[in-house]
C-alpha atoms as a PDB file:
ATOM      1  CA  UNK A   1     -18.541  -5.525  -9.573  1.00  0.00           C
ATOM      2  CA  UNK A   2     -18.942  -8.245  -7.309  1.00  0.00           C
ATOM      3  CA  UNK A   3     -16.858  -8.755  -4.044  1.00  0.00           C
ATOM      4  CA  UNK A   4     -15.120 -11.891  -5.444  1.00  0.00           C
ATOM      5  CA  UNK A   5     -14.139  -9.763  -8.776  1.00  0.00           C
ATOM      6  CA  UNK A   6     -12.966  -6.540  -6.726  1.00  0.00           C
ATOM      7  CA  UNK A   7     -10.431  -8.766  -4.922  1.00  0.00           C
ATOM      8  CA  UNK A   8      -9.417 -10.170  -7.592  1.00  0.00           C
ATOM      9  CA  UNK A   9      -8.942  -6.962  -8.999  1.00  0.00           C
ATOM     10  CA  UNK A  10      -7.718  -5.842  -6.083  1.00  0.00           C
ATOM     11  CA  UNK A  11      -4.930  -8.032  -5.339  1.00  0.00           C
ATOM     12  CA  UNK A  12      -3.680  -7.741  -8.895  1.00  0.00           C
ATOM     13  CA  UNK A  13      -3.425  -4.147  -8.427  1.00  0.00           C
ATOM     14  CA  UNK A  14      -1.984  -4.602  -5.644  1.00  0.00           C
ATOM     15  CA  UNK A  15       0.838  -7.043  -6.558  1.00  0.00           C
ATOM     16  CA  UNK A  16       1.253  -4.399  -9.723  1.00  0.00           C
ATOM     17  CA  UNK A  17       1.927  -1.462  -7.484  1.00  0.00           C
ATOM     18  CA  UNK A  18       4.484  -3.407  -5.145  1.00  0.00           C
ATOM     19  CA  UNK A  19       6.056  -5.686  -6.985  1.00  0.00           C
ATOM     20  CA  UNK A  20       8.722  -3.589  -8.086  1.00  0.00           C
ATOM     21  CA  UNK A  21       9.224  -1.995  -4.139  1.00  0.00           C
ATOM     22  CA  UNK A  22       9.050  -5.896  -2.620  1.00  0.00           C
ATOM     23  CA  UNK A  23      11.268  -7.086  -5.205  1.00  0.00           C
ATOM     24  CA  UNK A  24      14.740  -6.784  -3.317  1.00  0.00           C
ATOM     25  CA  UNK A  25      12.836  -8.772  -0.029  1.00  0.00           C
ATOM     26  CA  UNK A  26      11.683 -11.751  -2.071  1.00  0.00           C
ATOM     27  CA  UNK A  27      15.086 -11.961  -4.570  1.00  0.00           C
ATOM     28  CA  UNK A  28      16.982 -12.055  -1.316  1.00  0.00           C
ATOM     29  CA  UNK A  29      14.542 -14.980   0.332  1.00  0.00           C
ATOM     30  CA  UNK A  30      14.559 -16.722  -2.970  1.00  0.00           C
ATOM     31  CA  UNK A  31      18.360 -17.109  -2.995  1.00  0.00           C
ATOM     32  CA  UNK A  32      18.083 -18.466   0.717  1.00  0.00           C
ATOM     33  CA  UNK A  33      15.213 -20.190  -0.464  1.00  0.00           C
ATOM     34  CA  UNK A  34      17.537 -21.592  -3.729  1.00  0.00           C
ATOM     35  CA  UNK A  35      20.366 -22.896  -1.367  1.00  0.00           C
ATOM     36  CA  UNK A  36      17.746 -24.950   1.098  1.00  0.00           C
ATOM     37  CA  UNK A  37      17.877 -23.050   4.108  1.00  0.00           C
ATOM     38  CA  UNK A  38      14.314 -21.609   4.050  1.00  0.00           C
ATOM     39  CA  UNK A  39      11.453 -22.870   3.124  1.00  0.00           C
ATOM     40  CA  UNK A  40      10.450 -22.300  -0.430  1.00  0.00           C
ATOM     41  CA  UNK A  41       9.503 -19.182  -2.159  1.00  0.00           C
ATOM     42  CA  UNK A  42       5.574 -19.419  -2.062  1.00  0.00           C
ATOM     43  CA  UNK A  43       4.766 -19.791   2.007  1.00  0.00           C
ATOM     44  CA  UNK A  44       6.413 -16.379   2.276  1.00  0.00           C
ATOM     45  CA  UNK A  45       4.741 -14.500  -0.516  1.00  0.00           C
ATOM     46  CA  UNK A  46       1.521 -16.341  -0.015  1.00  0.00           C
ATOM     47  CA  UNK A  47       1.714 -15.198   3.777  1.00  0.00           C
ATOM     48  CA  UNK A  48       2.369 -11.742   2.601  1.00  0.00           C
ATOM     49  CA  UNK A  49      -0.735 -11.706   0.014  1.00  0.00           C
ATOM     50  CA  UNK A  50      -3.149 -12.673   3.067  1.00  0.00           C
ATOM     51  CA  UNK A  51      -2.222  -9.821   3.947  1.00  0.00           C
ATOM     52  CA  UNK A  52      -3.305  -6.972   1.241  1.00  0.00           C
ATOM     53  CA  UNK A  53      -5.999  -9.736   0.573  1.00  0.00           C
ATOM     54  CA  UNK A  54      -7.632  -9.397   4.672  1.00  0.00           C
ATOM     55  CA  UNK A  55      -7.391  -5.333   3.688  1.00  0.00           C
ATOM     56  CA  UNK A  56      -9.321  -5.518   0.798  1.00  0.00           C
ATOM     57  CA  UNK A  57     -12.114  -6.762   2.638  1.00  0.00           C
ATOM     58  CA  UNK A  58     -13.295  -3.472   3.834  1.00  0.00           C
ATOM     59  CA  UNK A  59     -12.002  -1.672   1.163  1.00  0.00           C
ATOM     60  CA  UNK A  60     -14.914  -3.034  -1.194  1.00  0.00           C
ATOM     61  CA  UNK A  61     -16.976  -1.924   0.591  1.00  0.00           C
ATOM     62  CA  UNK A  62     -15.877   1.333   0.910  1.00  0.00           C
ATOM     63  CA  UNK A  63     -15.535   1.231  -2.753  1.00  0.00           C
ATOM     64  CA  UNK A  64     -19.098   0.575  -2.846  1.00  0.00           C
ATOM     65  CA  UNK A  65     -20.013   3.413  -0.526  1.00  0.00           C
ATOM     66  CA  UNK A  66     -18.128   5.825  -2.114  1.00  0.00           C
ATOM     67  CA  UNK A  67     -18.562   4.492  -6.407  1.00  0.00           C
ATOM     68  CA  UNK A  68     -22.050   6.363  -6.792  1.00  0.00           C
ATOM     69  CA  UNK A  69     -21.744   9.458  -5.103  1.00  0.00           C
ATOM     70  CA  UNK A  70     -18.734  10.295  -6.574  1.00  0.00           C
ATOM     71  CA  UNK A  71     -19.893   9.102 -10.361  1.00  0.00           C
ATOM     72  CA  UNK A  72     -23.068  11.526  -9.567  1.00  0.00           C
ATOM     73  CA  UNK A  73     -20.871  14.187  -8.098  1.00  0.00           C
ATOM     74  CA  UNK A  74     -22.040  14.375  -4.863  1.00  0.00           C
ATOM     75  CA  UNK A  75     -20.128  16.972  -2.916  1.00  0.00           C
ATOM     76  CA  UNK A  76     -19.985  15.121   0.558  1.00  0.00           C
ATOM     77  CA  UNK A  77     -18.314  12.151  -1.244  1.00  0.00           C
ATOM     78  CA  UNK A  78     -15.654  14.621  -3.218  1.00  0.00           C
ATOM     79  CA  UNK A  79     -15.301  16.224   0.510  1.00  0.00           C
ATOM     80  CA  UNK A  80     -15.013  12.768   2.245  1.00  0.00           C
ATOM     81  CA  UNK A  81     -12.170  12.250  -0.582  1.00  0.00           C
ATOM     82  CA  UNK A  82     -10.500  15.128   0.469  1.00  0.00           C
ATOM     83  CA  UNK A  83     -10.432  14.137   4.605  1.00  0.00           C
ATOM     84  CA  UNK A  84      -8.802  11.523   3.325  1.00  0.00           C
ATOM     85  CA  UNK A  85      -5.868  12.870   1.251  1.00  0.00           C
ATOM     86  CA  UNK A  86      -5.581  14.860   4.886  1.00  0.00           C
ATOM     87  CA  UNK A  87      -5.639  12.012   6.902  1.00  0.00           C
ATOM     88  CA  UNK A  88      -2.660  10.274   4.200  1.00  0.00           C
ATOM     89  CA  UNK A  89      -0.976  13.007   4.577  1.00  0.00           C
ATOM     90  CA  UNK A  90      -0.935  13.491   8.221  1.00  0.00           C
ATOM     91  CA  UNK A  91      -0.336   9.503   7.987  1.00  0.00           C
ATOM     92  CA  UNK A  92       2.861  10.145   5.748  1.00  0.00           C
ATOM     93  CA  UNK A  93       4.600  12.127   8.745  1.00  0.00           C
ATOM     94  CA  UNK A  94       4.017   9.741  11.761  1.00  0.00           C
ATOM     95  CA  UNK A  95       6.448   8.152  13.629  1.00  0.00           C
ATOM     96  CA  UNK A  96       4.965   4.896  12.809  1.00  0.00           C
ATOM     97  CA  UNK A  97       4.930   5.179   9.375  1.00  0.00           C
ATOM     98  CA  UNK A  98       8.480   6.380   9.423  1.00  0.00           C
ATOM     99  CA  UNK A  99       9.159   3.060  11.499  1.00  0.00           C
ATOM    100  CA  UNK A 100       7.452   0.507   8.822  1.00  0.00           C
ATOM    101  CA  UNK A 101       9.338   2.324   6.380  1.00  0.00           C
ATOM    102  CA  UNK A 102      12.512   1.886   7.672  1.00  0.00           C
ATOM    103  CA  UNK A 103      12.101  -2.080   8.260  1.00  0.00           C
ATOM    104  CA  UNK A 104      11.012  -1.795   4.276  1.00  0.00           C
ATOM    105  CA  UNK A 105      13.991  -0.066   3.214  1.00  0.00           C
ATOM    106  CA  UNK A 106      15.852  -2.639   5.016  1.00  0.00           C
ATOM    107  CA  UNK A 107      15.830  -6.362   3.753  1.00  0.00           C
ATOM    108  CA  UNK A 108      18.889  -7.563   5.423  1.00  0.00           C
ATOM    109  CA  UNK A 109      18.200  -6.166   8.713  1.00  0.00           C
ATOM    110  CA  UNK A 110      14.588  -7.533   7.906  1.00  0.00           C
ATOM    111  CA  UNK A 111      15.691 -10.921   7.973  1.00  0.00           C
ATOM    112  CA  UNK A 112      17.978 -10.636  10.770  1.00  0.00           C
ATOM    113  CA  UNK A 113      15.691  -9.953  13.115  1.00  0.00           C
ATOM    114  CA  UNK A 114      12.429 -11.837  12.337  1.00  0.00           C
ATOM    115  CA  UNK A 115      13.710 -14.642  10.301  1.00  0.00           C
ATOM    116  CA  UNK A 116      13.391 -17.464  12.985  1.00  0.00           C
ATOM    117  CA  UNK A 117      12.447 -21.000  11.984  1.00  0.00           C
ATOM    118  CA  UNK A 118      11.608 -20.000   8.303  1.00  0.00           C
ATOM    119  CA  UNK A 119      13.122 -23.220   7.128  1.00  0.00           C
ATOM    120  CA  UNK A 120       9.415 -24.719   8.182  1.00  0.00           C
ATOM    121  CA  UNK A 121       6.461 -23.111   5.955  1.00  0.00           C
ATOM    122  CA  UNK A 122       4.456 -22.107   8.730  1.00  0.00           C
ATOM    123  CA  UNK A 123       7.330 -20.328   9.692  1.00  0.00           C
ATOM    124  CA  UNK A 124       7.953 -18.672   6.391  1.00  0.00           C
ATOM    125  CA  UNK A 125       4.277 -17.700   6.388  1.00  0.00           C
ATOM    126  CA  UNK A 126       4.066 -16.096   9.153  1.00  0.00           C
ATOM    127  CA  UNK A 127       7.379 -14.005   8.331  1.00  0.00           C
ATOM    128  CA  UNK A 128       5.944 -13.047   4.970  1.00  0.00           C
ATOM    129  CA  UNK A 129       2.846 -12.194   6.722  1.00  0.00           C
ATOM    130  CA  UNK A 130       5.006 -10.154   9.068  1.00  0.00           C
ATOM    131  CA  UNK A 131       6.337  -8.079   5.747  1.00  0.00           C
ATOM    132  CA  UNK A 132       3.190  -7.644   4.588  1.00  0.00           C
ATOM    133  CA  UNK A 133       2.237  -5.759   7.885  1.00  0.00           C
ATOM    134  CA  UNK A 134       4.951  -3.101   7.946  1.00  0.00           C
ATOM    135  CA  UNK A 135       4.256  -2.819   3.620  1.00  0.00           C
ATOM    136  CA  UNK A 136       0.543  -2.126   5.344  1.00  0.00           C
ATOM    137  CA  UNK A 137       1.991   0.565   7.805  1.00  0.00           C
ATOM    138  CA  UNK A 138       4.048   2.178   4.337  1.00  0.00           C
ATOM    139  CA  UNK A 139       1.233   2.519   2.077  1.00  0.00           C
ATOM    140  CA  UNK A 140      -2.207   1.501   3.334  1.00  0.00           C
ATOM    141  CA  UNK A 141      -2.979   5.518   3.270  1.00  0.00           C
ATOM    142  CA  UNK A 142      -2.046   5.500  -0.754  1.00  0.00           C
ATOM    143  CA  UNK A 143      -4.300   2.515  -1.446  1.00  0.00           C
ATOM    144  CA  UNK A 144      -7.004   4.172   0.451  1.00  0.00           C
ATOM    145  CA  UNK A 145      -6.545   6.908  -1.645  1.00  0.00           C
ATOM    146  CA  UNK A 146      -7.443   4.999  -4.510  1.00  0.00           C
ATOM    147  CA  UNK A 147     -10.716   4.085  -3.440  1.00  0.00           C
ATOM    148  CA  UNK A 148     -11.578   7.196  -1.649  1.00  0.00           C
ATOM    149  CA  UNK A 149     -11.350   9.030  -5.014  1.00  0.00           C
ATOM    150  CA  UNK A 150     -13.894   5.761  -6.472  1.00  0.00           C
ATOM    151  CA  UNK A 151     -11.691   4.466  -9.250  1.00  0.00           C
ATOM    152  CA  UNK A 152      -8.638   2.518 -10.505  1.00  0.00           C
ATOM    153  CA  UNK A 153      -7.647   5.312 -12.275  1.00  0.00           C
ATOM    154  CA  UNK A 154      -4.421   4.046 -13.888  1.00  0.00           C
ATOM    155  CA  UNK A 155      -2.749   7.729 -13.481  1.00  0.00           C
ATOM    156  CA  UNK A 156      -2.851   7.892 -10.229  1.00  0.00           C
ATOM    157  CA  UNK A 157      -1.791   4.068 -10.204  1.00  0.00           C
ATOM    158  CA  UNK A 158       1.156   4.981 -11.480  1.00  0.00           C
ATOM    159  CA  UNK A 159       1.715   8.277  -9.379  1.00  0.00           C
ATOM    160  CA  UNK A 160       1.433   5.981  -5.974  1.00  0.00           C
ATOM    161  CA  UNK A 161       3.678   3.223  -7.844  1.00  0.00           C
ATOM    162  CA  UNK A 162       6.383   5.476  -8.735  1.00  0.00           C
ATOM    163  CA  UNK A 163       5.978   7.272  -5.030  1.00  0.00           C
ATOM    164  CA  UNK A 164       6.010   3.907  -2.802  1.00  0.00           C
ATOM    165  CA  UNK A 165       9.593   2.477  -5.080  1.00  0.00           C
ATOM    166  CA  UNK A 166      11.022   5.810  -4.512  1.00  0.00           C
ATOM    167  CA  UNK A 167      10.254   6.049  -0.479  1.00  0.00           C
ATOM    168  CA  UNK A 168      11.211   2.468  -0.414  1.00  0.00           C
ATOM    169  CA  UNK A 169      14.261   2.040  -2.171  1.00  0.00           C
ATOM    170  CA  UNK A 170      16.380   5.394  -2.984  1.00  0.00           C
ATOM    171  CA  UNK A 171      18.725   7.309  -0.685  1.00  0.00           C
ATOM    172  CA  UNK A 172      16.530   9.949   0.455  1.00  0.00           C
ATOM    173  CA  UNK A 173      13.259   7.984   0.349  1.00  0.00           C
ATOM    174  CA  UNK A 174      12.497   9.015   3.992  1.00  0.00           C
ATOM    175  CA  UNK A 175      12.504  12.966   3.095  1.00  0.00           C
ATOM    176  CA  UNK A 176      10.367  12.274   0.045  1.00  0.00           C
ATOM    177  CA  UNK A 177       7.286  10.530   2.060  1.00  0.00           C
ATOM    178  CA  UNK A 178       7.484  13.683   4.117  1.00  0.00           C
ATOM    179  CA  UNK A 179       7.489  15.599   1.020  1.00  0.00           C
ATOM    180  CA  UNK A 180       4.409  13.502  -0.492  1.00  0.00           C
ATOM    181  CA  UNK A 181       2.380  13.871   2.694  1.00  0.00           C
ATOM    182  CA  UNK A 182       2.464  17.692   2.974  1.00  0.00           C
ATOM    183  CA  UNK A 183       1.296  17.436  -0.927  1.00  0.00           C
ATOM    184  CA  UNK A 184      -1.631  15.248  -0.055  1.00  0.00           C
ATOM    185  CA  UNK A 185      -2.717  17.861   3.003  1.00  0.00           C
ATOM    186  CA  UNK A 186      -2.488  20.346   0.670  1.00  0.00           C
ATOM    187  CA  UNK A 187      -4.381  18.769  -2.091  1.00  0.00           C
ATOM    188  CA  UNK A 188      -7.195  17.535   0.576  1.00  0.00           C
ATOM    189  CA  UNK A 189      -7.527  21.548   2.003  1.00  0.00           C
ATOM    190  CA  UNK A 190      -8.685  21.894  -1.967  1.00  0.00           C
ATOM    191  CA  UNK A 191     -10.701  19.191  -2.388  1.00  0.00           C
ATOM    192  CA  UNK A 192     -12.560  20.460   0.946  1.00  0.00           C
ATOM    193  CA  UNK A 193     -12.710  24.081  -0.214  1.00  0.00           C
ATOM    194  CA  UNK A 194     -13.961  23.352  -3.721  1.00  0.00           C
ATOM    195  CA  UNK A 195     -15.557  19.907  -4.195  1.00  0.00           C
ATOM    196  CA  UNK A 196     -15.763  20.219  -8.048  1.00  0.00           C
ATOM    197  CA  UNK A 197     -12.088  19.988  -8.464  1.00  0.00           C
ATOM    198  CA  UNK A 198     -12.330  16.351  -7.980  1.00  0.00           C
ATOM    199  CA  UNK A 199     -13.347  15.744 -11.685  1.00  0.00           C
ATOM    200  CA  UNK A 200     -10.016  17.124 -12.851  1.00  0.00           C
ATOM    201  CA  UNK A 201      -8.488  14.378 -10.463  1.00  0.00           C
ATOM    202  CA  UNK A 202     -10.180  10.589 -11.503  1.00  0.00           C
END
């Protein structure tokens, strides 16, 4: 695949998996946005695609790093795949992450505090580019995930989907990140003890 058609590919699955977790942000800018007092609707979600699109520069080409070995079941690239699940996990329980989650689970507040002179489109951009940043801090760990294990596998797809709507938008979203990271440390101790289980996993 070629590095215009992975970030293609790449920002649809992208916009797939968050949609439904971004949704209460951009219905409450698009009211604002419907009564003239912001700019309109695309400077802030275009500024919050530049985002996820700057990321998936160097995630192709991890992608291609990582496509091969794990296709020919190389056991350094099914052990790589495991450091990360630890490092996602270990990610999952950080004070920062806990911070950019809280700012996600909070559109009102999100507004209130960084939405200065969005009724110019610059302005707008840069506060959807802003949003994009703390969605980043959530859930760059889970998307890294998906290309450390060398596929879009649409299981897992859905597994991270369902994960990043729950930590960002139900009452107890905060305990369940903890509760997902400790799964991915455990799940990268097994990838590092046995390689092979990786086929049961893409």
């Amino acid at each position: 695949m070629s590095a215009a058609g992975f970030l293609v590919a790449w920002l649809a699955m992208m916009v797939a998996m968050m949609f439904p977790a971004v949704a209460p942000v951009v219905k409450l800018y698009a009211r604002a946005s419907a009564q003239h007092r912001v700019a309109p609707l695309p400077f802030f979600v275009g500024g919050y695609l530049a985002v996820w699109m700057v990321l998936g520069v160097p995630a192709y080409f991890a992608w291609r790093a990582l496509e091969m070995p794990l296709t020919d079941g190389r056991e350094w690239a099914a052990r790589l795949a495991g450091g990360c699940f630890i490092a996602a996990g270990v990610w999952q329980l950080t004070p920062l992450k806990q911070l950019c989650l809280r700012h996600c689970r909070s559109p009102m507040s999100f507004f209130l505090r960084y939405g200065r002179r969005i009724e110019r489109p610059d302005g707008a951009a840069r506060m959807g580019a802003r949003h994009g940043l703390f969605c980043v801090g959530c859930c760059w760990a889970m998307f890294a995930l998906l290309v450390a294990i060398g596929t879009m596998n649409i299981g897992w797809m859905l597994v991270l989907t369902a994960l990043i709507v729950t930590e960002k938008s139900f009452r107890h979203g905060e305990r369940v990140a903890i509760v997902a990271g400790a799964g991915f440390v455990i799940l990268g101790i097994v990838l590092l003890a046995s390689p092979g289980t990786i086929e049961t996993i893409i």
